[in-house]
Every structure is written in C-alpha cells, then in structure tokens.
Protein backbone atom coordinates (compact mmCIF):
# COMPACT_ATOMS: atom_id res chain seq x y z
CA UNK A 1 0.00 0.00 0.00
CA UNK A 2 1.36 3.45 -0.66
CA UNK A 3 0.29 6.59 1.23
CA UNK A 4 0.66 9.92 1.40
CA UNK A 5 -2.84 11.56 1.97
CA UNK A 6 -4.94 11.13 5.12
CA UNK A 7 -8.01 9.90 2.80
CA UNK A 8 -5.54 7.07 1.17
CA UNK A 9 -5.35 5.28 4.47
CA UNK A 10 -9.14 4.17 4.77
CA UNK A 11 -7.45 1.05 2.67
CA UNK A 12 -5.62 -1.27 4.83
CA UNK A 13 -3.25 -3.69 3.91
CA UNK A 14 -3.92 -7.41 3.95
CA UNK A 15 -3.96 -8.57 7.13
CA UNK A 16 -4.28 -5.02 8.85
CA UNK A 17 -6.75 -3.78 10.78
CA UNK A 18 -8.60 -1.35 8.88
CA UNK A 19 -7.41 2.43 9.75
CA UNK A 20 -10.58 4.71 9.93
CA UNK A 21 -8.51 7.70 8.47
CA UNK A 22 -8.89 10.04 12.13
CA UNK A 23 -6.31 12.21 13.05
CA UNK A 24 -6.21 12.76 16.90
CA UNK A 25 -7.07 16.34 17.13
CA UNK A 26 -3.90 17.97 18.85
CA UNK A 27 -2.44 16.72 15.18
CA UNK A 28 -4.83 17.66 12.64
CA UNK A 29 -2.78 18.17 9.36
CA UNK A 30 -2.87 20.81 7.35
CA UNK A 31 -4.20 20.80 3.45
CA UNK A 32 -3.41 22.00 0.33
CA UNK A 33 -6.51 22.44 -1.75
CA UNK A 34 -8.57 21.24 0.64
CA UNK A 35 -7.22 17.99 1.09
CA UNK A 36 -5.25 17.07 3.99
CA UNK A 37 -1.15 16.49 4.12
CA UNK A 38 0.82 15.13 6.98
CA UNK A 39 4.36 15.86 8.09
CA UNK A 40 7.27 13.41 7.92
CA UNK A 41 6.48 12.75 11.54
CA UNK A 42 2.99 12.37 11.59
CA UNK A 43 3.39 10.16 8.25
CA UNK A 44 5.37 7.78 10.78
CA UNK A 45 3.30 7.87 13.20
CA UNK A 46 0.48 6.60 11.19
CA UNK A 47 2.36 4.23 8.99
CA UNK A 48 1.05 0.06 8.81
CA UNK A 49 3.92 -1.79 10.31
CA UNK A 50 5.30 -3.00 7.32
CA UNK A 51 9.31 -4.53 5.53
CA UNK A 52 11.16 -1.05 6.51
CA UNK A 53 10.39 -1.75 10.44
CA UNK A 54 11.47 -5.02 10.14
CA UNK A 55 14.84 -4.36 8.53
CA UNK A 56 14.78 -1.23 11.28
CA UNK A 57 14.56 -3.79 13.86
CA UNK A 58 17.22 -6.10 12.51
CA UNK A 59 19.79 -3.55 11.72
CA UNK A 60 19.39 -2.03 15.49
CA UNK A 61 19.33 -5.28 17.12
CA UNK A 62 21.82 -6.62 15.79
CA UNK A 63 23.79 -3.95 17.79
CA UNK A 64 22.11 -4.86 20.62
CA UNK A 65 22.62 -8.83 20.18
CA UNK A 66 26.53 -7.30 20.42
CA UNK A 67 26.28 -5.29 23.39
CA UNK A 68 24.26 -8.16 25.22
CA UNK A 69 26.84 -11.06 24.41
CA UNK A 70 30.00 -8.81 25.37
CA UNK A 71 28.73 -7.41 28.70
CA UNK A 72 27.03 -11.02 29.98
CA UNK A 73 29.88 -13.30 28.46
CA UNK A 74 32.78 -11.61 30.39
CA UNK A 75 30.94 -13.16 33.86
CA UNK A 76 32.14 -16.98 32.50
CA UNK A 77 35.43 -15.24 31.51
CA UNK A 78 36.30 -13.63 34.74
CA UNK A 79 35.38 -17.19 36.11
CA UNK A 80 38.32 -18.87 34.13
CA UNK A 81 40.47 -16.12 34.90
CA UNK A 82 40.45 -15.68 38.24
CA UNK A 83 41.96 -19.23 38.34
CA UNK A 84 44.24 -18.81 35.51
CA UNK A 85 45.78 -15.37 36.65
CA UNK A 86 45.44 -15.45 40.54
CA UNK A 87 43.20 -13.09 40.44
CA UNK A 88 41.65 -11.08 43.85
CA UNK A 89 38.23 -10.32 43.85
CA UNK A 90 38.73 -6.53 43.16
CA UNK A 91 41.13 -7.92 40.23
CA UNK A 92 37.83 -10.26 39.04
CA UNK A 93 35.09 -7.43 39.78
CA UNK A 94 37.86 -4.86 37.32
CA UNK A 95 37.32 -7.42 34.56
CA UNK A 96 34.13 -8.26 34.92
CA UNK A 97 32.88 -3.93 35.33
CA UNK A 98 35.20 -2.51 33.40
CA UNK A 99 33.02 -2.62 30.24
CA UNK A 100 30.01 -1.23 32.45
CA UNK A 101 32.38 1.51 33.47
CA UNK A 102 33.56 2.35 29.75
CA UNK A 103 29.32 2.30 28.68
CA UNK A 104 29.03 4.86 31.68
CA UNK A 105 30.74 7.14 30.02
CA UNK A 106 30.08 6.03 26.68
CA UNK A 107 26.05 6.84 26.75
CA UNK A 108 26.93 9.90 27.66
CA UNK A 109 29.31 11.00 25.73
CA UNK A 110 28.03 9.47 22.57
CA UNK A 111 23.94 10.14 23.81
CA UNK A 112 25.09 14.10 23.28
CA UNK A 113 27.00 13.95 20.25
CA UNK A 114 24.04 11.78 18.10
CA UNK A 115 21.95 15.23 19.33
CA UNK A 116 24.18 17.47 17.73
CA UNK A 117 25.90 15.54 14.86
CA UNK A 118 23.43 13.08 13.77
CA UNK A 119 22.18 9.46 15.05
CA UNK A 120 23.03 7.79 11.94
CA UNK A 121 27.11 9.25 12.45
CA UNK A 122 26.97 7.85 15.70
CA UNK A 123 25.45 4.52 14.84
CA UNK A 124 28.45 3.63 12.70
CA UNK A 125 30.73 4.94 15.09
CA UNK A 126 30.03 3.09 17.84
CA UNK A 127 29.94 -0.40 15.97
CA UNK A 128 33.60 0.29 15.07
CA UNK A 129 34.45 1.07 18.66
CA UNK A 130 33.03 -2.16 19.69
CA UNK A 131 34.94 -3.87 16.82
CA UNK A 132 37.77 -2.78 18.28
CA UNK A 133 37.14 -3.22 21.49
CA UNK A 134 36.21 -6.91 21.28
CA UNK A 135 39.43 -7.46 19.43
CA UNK A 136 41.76 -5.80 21.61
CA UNK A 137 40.38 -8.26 24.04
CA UNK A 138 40.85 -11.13 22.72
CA UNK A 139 44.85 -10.36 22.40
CA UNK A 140 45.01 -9.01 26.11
CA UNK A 141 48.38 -10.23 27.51
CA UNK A 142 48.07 -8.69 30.57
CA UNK A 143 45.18 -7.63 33.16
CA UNK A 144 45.77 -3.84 32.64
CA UNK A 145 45.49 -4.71 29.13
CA UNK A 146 42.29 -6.92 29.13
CA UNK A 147 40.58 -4.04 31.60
CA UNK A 148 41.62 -1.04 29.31
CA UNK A 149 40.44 -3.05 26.40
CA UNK A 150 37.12 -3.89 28.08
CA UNK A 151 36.84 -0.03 28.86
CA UNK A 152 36.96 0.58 25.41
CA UNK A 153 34.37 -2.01 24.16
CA UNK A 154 31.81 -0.35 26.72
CA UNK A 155 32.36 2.91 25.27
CA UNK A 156 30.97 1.78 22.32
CA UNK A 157 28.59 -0.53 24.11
CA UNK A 158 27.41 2.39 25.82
CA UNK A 159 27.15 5.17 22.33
CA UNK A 160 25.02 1.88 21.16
CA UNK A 161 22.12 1.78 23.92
CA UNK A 162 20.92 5.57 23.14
CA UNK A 163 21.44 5.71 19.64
CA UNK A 164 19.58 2.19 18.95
CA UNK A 165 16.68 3.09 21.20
CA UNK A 166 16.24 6.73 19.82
CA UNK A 167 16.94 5.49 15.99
CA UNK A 168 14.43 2.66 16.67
CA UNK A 169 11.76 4.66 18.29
CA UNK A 170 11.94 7.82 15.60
CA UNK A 171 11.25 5.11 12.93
CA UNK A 172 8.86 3.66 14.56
CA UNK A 173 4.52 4.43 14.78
CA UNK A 174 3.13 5.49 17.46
CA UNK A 175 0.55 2.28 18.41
CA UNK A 176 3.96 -0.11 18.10
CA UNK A 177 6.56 1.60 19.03
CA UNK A 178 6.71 0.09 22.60
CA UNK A 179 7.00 -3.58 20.52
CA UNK A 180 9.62 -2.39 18.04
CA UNK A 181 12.10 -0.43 20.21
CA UNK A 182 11.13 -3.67 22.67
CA UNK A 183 12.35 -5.86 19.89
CA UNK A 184 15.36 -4.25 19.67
CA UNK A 185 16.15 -4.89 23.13
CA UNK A 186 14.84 -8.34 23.27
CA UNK A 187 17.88 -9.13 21.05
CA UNK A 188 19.70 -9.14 24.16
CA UNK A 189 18.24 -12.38 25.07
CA UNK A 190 19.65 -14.14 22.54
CA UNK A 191 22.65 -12.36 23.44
CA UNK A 192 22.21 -13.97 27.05
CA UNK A 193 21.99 -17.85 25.60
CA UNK A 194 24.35 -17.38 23.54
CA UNK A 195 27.51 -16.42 25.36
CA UNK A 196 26.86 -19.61 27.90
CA UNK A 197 26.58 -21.59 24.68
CA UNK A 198 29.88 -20.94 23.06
CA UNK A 199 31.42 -21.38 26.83
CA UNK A 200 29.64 -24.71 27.17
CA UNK A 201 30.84 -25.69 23.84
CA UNK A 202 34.51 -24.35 24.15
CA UNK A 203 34.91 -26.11 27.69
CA UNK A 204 33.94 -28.97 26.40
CA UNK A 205 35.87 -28.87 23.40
CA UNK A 206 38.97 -29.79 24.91
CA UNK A 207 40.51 -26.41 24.20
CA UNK A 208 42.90 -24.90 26.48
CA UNK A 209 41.07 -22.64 29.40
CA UNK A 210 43.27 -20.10 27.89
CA UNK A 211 42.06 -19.99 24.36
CA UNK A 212 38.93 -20.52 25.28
CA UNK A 213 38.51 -17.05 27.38
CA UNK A 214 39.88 -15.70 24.26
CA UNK A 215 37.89 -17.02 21.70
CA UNK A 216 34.90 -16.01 23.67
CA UNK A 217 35.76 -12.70 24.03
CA UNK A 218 36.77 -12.49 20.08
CA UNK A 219 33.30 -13.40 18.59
CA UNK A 220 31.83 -9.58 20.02
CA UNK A 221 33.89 -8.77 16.97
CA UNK A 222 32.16 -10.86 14.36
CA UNK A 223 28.30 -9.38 14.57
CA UNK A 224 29.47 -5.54 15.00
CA UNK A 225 32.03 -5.62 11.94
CA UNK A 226 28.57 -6.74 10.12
CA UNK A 227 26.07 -4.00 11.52
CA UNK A 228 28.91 -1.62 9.85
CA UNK A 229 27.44 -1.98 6.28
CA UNK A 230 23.98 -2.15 7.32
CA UNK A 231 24.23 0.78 9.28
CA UNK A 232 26.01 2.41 6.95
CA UNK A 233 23.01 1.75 4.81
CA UNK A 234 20.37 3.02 6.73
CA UNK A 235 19.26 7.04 6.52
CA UNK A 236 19.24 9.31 9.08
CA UNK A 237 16.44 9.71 11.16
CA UNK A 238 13.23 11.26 9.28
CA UNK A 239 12.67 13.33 12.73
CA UNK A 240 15.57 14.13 14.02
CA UNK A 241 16.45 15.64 9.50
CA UNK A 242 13.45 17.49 9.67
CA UNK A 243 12.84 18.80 13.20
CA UNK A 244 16.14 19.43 13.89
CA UNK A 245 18.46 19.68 10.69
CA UNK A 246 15.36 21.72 8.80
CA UNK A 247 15.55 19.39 5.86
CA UNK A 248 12.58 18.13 5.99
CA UNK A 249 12.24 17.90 1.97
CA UNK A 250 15.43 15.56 2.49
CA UNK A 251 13.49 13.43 5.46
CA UNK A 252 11.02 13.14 3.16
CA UNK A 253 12.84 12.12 0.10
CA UNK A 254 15.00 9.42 2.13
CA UNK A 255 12.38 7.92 4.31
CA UNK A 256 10.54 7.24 0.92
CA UNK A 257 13.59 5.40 -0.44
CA UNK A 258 13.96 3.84 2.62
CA UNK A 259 10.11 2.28 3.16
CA UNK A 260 10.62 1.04 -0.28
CA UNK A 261 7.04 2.94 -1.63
CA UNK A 262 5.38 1.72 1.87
CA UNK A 263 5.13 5.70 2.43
CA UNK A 264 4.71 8.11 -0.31
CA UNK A 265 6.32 11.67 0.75
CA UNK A 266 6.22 13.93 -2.02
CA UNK A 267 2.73 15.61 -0.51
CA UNK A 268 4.31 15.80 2.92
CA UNK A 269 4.34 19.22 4.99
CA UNK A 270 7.39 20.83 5.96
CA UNK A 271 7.66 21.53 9.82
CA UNK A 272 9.15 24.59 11.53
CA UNK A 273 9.57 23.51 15.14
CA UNK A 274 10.84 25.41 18.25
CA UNK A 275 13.28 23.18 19.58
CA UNK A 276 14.67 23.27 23.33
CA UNK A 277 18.91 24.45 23.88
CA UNK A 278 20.76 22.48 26.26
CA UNK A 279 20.67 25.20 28.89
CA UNK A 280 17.02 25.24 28.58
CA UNK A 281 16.86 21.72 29.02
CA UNK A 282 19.14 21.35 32.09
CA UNK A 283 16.80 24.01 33.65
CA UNK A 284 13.62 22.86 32.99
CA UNK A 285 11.50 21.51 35.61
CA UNK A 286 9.80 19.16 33.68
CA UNK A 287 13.00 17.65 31.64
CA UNK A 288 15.14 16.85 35.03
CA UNK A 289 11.74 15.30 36.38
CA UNK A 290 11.94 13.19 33.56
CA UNK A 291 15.43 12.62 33.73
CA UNK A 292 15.51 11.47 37.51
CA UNK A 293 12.46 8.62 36.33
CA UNK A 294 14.15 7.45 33.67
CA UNK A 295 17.81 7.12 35.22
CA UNK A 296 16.71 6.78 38.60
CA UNK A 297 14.77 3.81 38.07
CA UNK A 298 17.64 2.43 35.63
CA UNK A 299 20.41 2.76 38.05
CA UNK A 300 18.57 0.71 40.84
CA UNK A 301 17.56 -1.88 38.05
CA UNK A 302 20.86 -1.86 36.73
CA UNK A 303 22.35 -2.44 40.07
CA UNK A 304 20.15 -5.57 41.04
CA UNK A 305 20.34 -7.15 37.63
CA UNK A 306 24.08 -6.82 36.64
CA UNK A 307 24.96 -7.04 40.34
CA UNK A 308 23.18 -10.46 40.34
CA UNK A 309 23.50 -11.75 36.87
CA UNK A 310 26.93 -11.42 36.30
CA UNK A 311 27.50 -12.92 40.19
CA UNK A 312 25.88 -15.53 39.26
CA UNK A 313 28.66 -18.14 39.39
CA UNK A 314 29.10 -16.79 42.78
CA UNK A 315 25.40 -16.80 44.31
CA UNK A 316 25.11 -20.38 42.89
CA UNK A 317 28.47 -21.30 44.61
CA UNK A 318 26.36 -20.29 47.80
CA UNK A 319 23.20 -21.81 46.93
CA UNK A 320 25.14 -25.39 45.65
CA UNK A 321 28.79 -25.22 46.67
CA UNK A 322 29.83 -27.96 44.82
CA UNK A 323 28.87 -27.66 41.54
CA UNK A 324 30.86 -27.12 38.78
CA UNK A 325 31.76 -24.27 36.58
CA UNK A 326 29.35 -26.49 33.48
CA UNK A 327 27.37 -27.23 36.27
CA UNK A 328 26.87 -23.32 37.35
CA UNK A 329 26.61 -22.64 32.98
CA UNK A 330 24.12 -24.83 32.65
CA UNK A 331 22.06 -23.52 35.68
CA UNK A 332 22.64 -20.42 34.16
CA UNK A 333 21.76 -21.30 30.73
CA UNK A 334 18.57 -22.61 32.41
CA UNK A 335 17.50 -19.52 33.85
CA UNK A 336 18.13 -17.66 30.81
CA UNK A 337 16.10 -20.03 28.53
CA UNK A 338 13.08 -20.75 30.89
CA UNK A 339 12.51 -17.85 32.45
CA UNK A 340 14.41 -14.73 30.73
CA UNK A 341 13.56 -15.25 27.27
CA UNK A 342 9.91 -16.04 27.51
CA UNK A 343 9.62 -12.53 29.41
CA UNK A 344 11.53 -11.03 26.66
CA UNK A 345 8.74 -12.28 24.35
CA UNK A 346 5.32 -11.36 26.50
CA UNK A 347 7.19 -7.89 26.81
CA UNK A 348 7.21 -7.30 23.14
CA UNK A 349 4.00 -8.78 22.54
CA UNK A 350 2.05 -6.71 25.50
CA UNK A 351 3.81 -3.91 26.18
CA UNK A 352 1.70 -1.37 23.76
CA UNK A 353 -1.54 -3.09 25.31
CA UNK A 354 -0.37 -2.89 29.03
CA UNK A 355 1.62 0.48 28.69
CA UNK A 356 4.80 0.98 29.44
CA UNK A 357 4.83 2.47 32.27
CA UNK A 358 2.23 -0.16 33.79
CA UNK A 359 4.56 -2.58 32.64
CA UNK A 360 7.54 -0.93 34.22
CA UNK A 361 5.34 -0.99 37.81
CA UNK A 362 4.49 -4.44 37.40
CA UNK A 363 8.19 -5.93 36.69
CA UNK A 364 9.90 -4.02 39.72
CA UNK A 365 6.71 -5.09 41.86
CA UNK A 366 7.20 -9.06 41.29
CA UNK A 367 10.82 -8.54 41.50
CA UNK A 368 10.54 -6.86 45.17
CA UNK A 369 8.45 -9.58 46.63
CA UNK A 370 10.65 -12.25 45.10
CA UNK A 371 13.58 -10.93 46.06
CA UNK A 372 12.54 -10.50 49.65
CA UNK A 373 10.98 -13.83 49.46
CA UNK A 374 14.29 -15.23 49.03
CA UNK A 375 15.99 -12.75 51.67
CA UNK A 376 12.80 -14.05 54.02
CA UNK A 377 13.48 -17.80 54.23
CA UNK A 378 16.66 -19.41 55.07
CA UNK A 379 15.70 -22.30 53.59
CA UNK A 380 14.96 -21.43 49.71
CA UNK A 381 18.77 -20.29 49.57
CA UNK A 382 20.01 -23.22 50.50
CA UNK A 383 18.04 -25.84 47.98
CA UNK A 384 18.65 -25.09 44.53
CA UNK A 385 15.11 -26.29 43.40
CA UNK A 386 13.12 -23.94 45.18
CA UNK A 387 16.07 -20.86 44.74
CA UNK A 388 16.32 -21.02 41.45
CA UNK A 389 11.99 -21.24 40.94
CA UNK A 390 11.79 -17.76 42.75
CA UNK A 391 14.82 -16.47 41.48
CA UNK A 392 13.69 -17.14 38.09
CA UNK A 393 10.28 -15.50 38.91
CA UNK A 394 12.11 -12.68 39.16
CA UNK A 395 14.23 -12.75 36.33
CA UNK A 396 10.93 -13.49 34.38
CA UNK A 397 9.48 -10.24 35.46
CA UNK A 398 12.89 -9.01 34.90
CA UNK A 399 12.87 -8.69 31.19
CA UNK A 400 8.56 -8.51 31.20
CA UNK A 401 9.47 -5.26 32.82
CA UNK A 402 12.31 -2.45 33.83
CA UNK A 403 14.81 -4.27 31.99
CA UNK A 404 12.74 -3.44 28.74
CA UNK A 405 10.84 -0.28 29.71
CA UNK A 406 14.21 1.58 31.45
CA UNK A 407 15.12 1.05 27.36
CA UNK A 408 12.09 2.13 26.23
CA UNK A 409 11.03 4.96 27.64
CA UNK A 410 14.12 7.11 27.77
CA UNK A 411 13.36 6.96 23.62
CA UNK A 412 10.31 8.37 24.02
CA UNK A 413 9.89 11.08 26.84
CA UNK A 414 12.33 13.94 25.95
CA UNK A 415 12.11 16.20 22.76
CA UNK A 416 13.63 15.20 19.29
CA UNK A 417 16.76 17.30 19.66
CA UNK A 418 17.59 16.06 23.50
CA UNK A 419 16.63 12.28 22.93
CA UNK A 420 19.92 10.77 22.75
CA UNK A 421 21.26 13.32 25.27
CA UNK A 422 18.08 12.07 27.61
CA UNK A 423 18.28 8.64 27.08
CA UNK A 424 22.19 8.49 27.40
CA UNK A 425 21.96 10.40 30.61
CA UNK A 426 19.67 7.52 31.92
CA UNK A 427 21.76 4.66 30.20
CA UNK A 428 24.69 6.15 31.81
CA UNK A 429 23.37 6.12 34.97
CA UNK A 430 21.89 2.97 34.83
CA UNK A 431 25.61 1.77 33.66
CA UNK A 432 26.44 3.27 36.97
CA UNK A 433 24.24 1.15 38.70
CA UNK A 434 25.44 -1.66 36.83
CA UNK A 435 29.02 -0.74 38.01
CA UNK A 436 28.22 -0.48 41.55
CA UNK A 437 26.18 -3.24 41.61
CA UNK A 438 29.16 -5.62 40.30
CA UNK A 439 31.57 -4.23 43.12
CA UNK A 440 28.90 -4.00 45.94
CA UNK A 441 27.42 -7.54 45.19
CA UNK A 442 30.43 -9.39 46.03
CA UNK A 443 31.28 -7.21 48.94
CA UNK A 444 27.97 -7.73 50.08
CA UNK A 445 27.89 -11.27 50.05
CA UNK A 446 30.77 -11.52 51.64
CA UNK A 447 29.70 -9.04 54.56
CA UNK A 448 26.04 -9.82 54.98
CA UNK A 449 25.59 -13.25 53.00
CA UNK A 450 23.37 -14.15 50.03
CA UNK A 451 20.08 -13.39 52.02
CA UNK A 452 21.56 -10.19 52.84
CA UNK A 453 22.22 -8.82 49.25
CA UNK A 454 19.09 -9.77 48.11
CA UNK A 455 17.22 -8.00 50.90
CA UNK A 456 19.38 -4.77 49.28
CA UNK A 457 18.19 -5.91 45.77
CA UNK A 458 14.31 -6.11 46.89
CA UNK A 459 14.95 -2.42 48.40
CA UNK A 460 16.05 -1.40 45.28
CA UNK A 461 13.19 -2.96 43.33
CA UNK A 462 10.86 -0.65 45.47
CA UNK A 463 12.19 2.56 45.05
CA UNK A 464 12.39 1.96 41.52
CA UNK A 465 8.99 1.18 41.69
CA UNK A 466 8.45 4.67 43.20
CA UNK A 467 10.34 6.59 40.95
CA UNK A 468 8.52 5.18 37.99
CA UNK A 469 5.37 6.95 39.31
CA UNK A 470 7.31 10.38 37.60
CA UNK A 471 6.97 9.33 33.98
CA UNK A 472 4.23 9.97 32.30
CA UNK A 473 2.42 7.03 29.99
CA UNK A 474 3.58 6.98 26.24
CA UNK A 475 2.00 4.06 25.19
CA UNK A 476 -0.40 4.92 21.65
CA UNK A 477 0.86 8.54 22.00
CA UNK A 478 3.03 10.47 19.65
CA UNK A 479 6.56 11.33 20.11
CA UNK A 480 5.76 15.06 20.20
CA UNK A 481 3.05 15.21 22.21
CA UNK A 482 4.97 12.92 25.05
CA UNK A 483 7.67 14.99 24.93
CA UNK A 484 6.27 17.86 25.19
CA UNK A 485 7.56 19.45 22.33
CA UNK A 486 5.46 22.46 20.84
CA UNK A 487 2.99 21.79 17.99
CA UNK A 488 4.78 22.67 14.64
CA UNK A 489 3.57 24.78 12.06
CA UNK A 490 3.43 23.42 8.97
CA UNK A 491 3.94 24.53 4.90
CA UNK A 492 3.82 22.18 2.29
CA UNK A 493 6.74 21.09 0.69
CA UNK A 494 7.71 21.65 -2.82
C-alpha cells in the first residue's frame, strides 16, 4: 500500500486492521486544496507496520545482540580467569565492570553527540568502537590490558544503547513503538543464551582454558564488523532531519527510499519547530523530572540485575557449593532459557496493550516480593530447586518489565533534539548502577551473606517502583506530544 494523503489510508493492507482515516485532534494536518497532508512525523506515526520496520529492527538489534553477548559473556570469563591469573576479587570485579564503566561514560558522551551531529554518524561509530574493542580483548596479555580493552568495548557498548533506542523509536509508529524499540532490546536475550553456549561448547571442546577465554571474548567482533554496512546503509532519522536539521524535503525524500514505496512523501508538509537548547533543558523543571524517572529507576535496576547476573557463578556457589563451573553454565543457561527469554517475548508482545509504564510498575513489583521472598526464608537459599523457581520469577518479570521499559522509555519522553542526550543520561546512569552493583554484590555477600544482598536488591526494586510513578504514559501517543515538544507549524513542501 502506498500513502501519502490522510483519505488514502481508509485502505488497509492485507492482514491489517482497517485504519478509519482520524487524526487525533492535537495533530490535525494541514491541506493543500482542501485535502489534507501530513508531516514526515505524523506520516510515521500513522504508517502500517510494514518490511522497513522489520529491517529497522534487525539492523538495530543486531547492535544490541553485540552489546548483550559482550557485557554477559565476560561473567564466565572472569570465572576462568580468576583461576588462571590469581586473580583477587577486586582484580575479578575490574574485569568483569570494566566494560560497564567504559558504557558509563560512553552513553553519555556518545547520547550528546548523536543530538548534535546526527544518530546515523553515531550509529556507525560506535559499531567500530566495539569492533575494536572486542578485538583488543581477545589479544590481552596482561590484566591492565584486558581491563583497558574492556573499557573501550563499553564505550561503544554504551554510544550503542541511546542511539539504537532513539533510531528505533523515531522510525517507529506510534501504536507499536513500545514492541519495536522492545524488539530491539529483546535481542539481548539471545545475546544472554548465547555467550553460555559458546562457553559450554569451548569447555567442552577440549581447548585450552586459555584460548577458550579468548575465543569467547573475540566473537563480540564478528556481529558488530557486520552492523557496519547495514548501518552504513540506513538514513538518518526522518525526525531528528526534519525537526532538527530543517531538511525536511530531504526526510522526506529518504524515508521514501527507505520504506521502499510503503510511504509516499512527495505531498508531505514541511515543519518549523521550536526546539529546546541544552541550557534550557538542564533548567527545565519538567526535563530533570523526567530525567531522575528514567535514570533513577535504571540505576537501581541496573544495580540488582548486573549485580546479580553477572554474580551468578558466585550466588550459585552459595546456593550449591559444589557444583561445577558447566554445572553453574548450565544452571545459568537454564535460567536464561526458561525464564528470561519467555519474558523477553510477553514484553514485546504486550507492552503497547499494558503500557509501558504499567509494565515498568508491574516488573519491579514481582521482582521486590521475590527478592525478599528469598531474603525471608533461610531455607529457599540453600536448595537449589526452590532458589532457582523464585529467582527465576524474578528474572521473568525481569525482562517482562524495567529491563525493557528503562530502554524504552528514555526513547520516548524527551524532545527530538535532547533524545539521545536524555536517554544516554539515563543509560549512563543505569551503567552506573550496573558498576556499583558488580563491586557492591560481592562485597555484600561476603559481609552480609546471600540473604543479605538480596534483601538490598528487593529495596532497590521498590524505590524503583516509586520513581517510575514520575513518567508519564507513552503508550499509543506520539513522540511530540509525550515529549512535550510544541505543535509545529506546517507549509507544504515543494
């Protein structure tokens, strides 16, 4: 079907639900001889899902399978290292955070400069880092070595969490964006199975422990050299060219190309929008609201689930202390498989019908009581069985919650020309919670036991149930009028 009139889309597409042709009224269009043209945005907003989304979602999460595999594999490789270099726990929890630590400053960095130079600059960018990263890695001779290296990969893992969110979500329309950015981010289950995979297979290949770390760490490299050219393919953003840039006839022309005659431009308006400066932004009451629900409730997220996930090997020591490292994989694996990925998939497929918000309440809610479930009984963290039932619960509710919406809405709350800059400040932070959560768990456990850290983790799950309360609901809602962001006026293009 090809569109470019509000009368052309009374006819659906097979398979579609028929679209009645209604504007919302906050975004009537304008018309040029009496018949109705939409902006670049609004044409997105309204657009079937259709091929372009698809390939949208595949070119971003591809990124993301990347950025999942490197930060979740290194907890098996500081396993094998800690025995094959000595290492001290602060030594292990270097190796195993420095990557965290590098995406800290990454999102932020890179969040701001895909505001002012362009996400599409940025997306390329940060897929080389990673490229290099992961290699330099692999080749590590020495611990300083391996944590520099790591540093660097997160840099680019970090540049890749705002800018494939943001990209994702300005592509997207506005009744599935929740399921399209959540796609994206679902890639990072895959991501999860597949790094205990290639361990299981390597250790029992009958390779050396020492070319096994290495090997492991090397294959980051092989998906983000790929994304490269597909990136590289992609055009900028249609909002970010038009409402920002002022090339909207450009937006226009591109996203055509791009949706393959899904979306017909060459009727679309032109939009002259008053956009929000930095300064303004820092000082307005509204965007730091927004700012401390989105990162606040990332950075306690962050700090339960990276604290505990990439722990893992230790908490199950605890829980089973003699099991083996494929013993500890494979429970691992397990958790990942029956619980993880199945939320990853009910997130996707509900989260535009719940609300993301909702959603975002309902995941830290389950994960509070399970976690102080756990911190409650003696008994369930000391039987595998019934530990790793609740503790799955919770990693179920995990991913059909904050771990998707903390991704989510960051793309969605702040204005077109702050997005990135929004959303890295809150992936940042979140990587900060992430960091402190991978040298407080340990320290924790040590000092107040298993039952103790996940009392701190069920804590954490209820303030960042509180915070949530800030945001405002984006679900079936445009972009612009989430944000915030002043209507635009509107002249047809030429």
């Amino acid at each position: 079907m090809i569109w470019s009139r509000v009368t052309d889309l009374r006819v659906p597409q097979s398979g579609q639900e028929p679209f009645n042709g209604a504007i919302p009224p906050t975004r009537q269009p304008p018309t040029v001889d009496g018949t109705p043209t939409l902006t670049v945005n609004q044409l997105l907003d309204e657009a079937p899902m259709s091929r372009f989304h698809r390939r949208a979602v595949l070119i971003s999460g591809m990124g993301f399978f990347t950025d999942a595999y490197d930060l979740f594999v290194i907890g098996t490789v500081a396993a094998i290292l800690k025995l094959q270099w000595n290492l001290s726990t602060t030594q292990t929890s270097w190796v195993t955070g420095a990557a965290i630590l590098g995406a800290f400053v990454g999102a932020f960095a890179f969040g701001r400069i895909a505001d002012v130079l362009g996400r599409k600059n940025v997306y390329i960018i940060v897929a080389i880092v990673m490229v290099i990263g992961a290699l330099a890695s692999t080749f590590a001779p020495n611990l300083i070595f391996l944590i520099i290296a790591r540093f660097v990969l997160g840099l680019g893992i970090g540049g890749d969490y705002p800018v494939s969110a943001v990209m994702m979500s300005e592509f997207s329309n506005r009744r599935d964006r929740g399921r399209l950015v959540g796609l994206v981010f679902s890639m990072q289950a895959v991501g999860l199975i597949v790094g205990p995979l290639v361990g299981l297979v390597l250790l029992k290949s009958g390779l050396s422990s020492s070319l096994t770390w290495r090997i492991m760490l090397g294959l980051g490299a092989v998906p983000a050299a790929t994304v490269i050219y597909f990136r590289a393919k992609m055009p900028e953003s249609p909002r970010f060219q038009s409402r920002v840039k002022g090339k909207s006839d450009r937006a226009a022309a591109e996203l055509q190309q791009f949706a393959g005659g899904v979306i017909d431009t060459s009727s679309s308006a032109n939009v002259n929008a008053r956009l929000m400066g930095l300064r303004e932004f820092l000082s307005n009451p509204r965007m730091i609201l927004l700012m401390l629900g989105t990162a606040g409730s990332w950075f306690l997220f962050d700090y339960a689930y990276y604290g505990n996930t990439l722990s893992l090997p230790s908490i199950l020591s605890e829980v089973s202390p003699n099991a083996t490292l494929v013993t500890k994989l494979v429970l691992t694996l397990a958790l990942f498989v029956v619980f993880a990925v199945p939320g990853y998939m009910l997130a996707v497929w509900k989260m535009d019908k719940i609300g993301h918000r909702r959603l975002q309440f309902i995941g830290f809610a389950v994960m509070a009581v399970s976690f102080l479930t756990l911190a409650a009984f003696p008994v369930l963290t000391v039987n595998v069985a019934p530990f790793i039932a609740i503790f799955g619960v919770s990693y179920f509710f995990t991913e059909f919650g904050p771990n998707t919406t903390t991704f989510v809405l960051p793309s969605e709350v702040f204005p077109v020309n702050m997005r990135t800059t929004g959303h890295g400040f809150a992936a940042g932070i979140g990587k900060l919670g992430a960091f402190v959560g991978v040298f407080l768990v340990p320290v924790l456990e040590t000092h107040i036991g298993l039952r103790g850290l996940l009392l701190v983790s069920g804590v954490a799950a209820i303030l960042g149930f509180a915070l949530t309360s800030v945001l405002p609901e984006p679900s079936g809602r445009s972009l612009e009028e989430v944000s915030g962001e002043d209507e635009p006026s509107v002249t047809p293009s030429h």
